[in-house]
N, C-alpha and C. Protein backbone atom coordinates (compact mmCIF):
# COMPACT_ATOMS: atom_id res chain seq x y z
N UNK A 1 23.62 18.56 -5.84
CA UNK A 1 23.24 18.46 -4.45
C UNK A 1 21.73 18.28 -4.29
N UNK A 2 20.96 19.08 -4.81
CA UNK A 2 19.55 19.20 -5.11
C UNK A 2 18.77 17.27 -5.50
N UNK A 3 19.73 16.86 -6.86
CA UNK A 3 19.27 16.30 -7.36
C UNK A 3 19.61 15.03 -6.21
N UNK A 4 20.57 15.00 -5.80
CA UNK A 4 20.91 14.14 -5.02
C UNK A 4 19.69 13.88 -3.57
N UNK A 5 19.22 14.92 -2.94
CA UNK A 5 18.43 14.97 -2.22
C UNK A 5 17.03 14.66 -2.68
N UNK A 6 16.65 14.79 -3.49
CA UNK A 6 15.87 14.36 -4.63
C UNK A 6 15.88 12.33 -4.70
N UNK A 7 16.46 12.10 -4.77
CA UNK A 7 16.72 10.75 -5.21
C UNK A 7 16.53 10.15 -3.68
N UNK A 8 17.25 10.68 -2.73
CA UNK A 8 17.15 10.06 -1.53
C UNK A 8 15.70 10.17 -1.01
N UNK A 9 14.85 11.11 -1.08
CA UNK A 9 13.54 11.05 -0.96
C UNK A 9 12.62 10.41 -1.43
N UNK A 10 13.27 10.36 -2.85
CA UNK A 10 12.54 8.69 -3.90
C UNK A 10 12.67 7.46 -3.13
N UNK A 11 14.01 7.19 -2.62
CA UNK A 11 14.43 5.87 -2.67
C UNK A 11 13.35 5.75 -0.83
N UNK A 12 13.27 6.75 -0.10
CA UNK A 12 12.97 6.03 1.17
C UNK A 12 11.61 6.54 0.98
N UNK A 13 11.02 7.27 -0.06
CA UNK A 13 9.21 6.93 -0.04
C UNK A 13 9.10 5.87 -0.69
N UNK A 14 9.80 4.98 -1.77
CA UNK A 14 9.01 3.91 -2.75
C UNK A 14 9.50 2.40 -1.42
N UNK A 15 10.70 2.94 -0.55
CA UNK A 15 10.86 1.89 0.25
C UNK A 15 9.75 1.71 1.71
N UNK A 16 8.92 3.04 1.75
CA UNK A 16 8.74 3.25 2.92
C UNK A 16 7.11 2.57 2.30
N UNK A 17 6.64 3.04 1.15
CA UNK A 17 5.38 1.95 0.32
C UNK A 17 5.89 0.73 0.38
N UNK A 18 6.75 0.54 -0.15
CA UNK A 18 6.89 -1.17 0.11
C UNK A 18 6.33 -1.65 1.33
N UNK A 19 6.79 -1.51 2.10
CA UNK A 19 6.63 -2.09 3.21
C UNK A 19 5.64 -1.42 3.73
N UNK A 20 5.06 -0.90 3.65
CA UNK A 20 3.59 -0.83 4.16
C UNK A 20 2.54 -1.93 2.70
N UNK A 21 2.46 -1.49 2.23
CA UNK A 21 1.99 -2.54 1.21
C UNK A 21 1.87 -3.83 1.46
N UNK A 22 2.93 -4.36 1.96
CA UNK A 22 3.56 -5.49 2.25
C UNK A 22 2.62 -5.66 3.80
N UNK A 23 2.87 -4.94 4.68
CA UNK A 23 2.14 -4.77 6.01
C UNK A 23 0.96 -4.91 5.59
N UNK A 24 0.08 -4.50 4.68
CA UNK A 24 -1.23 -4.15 4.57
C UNK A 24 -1.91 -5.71 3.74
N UNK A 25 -1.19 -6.20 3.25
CA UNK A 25 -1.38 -7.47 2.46
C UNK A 25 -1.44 -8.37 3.30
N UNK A 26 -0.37 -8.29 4.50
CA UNK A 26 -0.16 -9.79 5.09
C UNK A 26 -1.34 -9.65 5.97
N UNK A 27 -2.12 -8.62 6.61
CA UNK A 27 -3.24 -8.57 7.64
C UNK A 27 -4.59 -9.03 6.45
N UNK A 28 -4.32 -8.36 5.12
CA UNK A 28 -5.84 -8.87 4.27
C UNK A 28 -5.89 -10.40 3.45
N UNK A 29 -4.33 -10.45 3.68
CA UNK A 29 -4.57 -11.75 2.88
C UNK A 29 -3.66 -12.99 3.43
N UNK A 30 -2.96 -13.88 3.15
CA UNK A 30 -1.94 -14.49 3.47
C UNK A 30 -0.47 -14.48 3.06
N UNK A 31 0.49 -14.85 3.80
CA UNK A 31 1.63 -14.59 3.48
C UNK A 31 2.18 -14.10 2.37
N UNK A 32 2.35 -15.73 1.23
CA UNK A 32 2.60 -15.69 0.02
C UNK A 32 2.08 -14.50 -0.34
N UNK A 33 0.64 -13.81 -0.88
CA UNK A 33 0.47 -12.90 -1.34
C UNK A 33 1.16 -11.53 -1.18
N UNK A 34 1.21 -11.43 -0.06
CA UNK A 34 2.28 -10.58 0.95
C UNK A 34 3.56 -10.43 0.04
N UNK A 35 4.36 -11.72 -0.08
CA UNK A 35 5.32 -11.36 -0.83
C UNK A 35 5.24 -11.06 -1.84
N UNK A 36 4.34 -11.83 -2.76
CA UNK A 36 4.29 -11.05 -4.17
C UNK A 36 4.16 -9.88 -4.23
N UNK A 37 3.25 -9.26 -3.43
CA UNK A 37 3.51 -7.70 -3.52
C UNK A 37 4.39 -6.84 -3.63
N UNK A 38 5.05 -7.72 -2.28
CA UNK A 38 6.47 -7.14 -1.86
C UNK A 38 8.03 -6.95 -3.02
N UNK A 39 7.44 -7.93 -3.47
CA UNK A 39 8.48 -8.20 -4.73
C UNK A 39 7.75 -7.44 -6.17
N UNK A 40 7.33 -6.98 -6.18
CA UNK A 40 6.06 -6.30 -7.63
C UNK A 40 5.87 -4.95 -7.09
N UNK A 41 5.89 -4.72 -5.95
CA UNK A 41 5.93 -3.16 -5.76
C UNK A 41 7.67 -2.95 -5.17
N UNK A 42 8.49 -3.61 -5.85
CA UNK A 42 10.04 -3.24 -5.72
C UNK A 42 10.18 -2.23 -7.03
N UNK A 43 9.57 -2.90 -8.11
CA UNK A 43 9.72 -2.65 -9.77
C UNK A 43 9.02 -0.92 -10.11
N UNK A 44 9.93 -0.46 -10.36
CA UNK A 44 9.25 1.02 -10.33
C UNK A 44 8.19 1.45 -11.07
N UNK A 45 7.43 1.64 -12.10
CA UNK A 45 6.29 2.02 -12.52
C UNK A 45 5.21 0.85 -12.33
N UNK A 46 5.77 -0.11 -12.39
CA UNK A 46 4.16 -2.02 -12.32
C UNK A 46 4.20 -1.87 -11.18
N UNK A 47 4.82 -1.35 -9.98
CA UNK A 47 4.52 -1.18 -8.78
C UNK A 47 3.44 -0.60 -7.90
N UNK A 48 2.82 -0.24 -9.19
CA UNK A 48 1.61 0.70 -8.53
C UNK A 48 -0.01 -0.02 -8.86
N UNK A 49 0.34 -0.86 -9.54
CA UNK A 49 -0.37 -2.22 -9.88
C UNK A 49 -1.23 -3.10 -8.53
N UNK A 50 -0.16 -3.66 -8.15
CA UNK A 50 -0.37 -4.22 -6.72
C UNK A 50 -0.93 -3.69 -5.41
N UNK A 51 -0.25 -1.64 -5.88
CA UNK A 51 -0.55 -1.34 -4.56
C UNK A 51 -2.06 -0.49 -5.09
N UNK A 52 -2.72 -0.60 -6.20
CA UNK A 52 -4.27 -0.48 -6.45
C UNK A 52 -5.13 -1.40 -5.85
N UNK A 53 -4.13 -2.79 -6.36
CA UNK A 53 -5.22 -3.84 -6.25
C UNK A 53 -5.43 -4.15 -4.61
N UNK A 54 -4.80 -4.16 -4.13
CA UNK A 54 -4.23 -4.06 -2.61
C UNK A 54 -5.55 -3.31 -1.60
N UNK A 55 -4.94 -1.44 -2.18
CA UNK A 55 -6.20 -0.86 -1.52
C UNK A 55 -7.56 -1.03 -2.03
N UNK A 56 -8.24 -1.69 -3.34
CA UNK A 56 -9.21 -2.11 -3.71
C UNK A 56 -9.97 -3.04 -2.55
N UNK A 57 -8.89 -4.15 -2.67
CA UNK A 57 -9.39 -4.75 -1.55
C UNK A 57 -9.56 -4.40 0.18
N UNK A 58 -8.73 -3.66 0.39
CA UNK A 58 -8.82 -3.39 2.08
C UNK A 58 -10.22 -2.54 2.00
N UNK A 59 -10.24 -1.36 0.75
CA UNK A 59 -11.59 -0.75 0.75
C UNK A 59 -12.88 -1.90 0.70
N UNK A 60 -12.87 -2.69 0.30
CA UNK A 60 -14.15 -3.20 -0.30
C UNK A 60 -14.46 -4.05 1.16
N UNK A 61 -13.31 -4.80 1.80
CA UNK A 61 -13.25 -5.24 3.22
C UNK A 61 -14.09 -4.04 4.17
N UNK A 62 -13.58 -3.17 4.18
CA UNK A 62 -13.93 -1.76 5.14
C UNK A 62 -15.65 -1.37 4.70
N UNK A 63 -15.91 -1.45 3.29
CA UNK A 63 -17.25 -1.09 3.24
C UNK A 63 -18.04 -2.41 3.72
N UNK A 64 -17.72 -3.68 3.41
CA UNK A 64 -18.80 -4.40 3.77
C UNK A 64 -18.63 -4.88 5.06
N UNK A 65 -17.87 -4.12 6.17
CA UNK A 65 -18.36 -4.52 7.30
C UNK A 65 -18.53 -3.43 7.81
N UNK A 66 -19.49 -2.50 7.01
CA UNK A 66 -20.19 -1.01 6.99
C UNK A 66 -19.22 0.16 7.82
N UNK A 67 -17.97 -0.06 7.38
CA UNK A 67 -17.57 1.25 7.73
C UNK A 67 -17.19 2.10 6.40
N UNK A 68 -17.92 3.77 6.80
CA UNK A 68 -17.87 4.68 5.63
C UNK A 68 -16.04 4.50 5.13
N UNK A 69 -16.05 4.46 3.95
CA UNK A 69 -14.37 4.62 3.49
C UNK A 69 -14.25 5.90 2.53
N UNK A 70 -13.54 6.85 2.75
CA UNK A 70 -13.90 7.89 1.70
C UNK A 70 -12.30 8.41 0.81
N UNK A 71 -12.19 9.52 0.22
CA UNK A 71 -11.55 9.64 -0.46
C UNK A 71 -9.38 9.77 0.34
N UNK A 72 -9.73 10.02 1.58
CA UNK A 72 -8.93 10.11 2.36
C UNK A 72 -8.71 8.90 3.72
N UNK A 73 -9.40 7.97 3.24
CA UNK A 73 -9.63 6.62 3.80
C UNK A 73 -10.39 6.59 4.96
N UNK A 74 -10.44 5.76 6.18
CA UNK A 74 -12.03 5.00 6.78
C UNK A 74 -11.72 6.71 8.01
N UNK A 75 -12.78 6.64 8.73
CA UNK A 75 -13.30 7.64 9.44
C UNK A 75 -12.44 7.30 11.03
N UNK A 76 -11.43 7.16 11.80
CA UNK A 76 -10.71 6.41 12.69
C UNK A 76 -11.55 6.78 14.07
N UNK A 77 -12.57 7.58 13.99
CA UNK A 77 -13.23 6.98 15.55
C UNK A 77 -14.06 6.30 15.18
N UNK A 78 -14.19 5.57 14.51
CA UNK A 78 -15.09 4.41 14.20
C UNK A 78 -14.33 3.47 14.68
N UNK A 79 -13.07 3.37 15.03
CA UNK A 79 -12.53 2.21 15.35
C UNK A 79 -12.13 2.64 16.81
């Protein structure tokens, strides 16, 4: 029962990353890229690949149009 509840919590956090991932790609980059993600963060451990390279970039976006980005991400009354 345990383990079972267990698994269902896996399956709708690695689904609930997907698709934010996927969300977060198509605003920094274009479509296509979008999907590759989408399809590369399906794959369970290389999935975490994409979603580095991903926030690499939204961070590096966020610092050079000088907003502080920190360990818990950008500061939201700045926006």
């Amino acid at each position: 029962m345990i383990i079972g509840l267990f698994i269902i919590v896996g399956l709708i956090t690695g689904l609930a990353a997907t698709v934010f991932a996927f969300l977060l790609t198509k605003k920094i980059s274009n479509v296509g890229m979008a999907i590759l993600v989408l399809l590369l963060s399906l794959v369970p451990c290389a999935g975490l690949i994409p979603l580095l390279v991903v926030n690499g970039i939204a961070t590096n976006r966020l610092r050079n149009a000088g907003i502080n980005v920190g360990f818990l991400g950008a500061d939201m009354s700045v926006f």
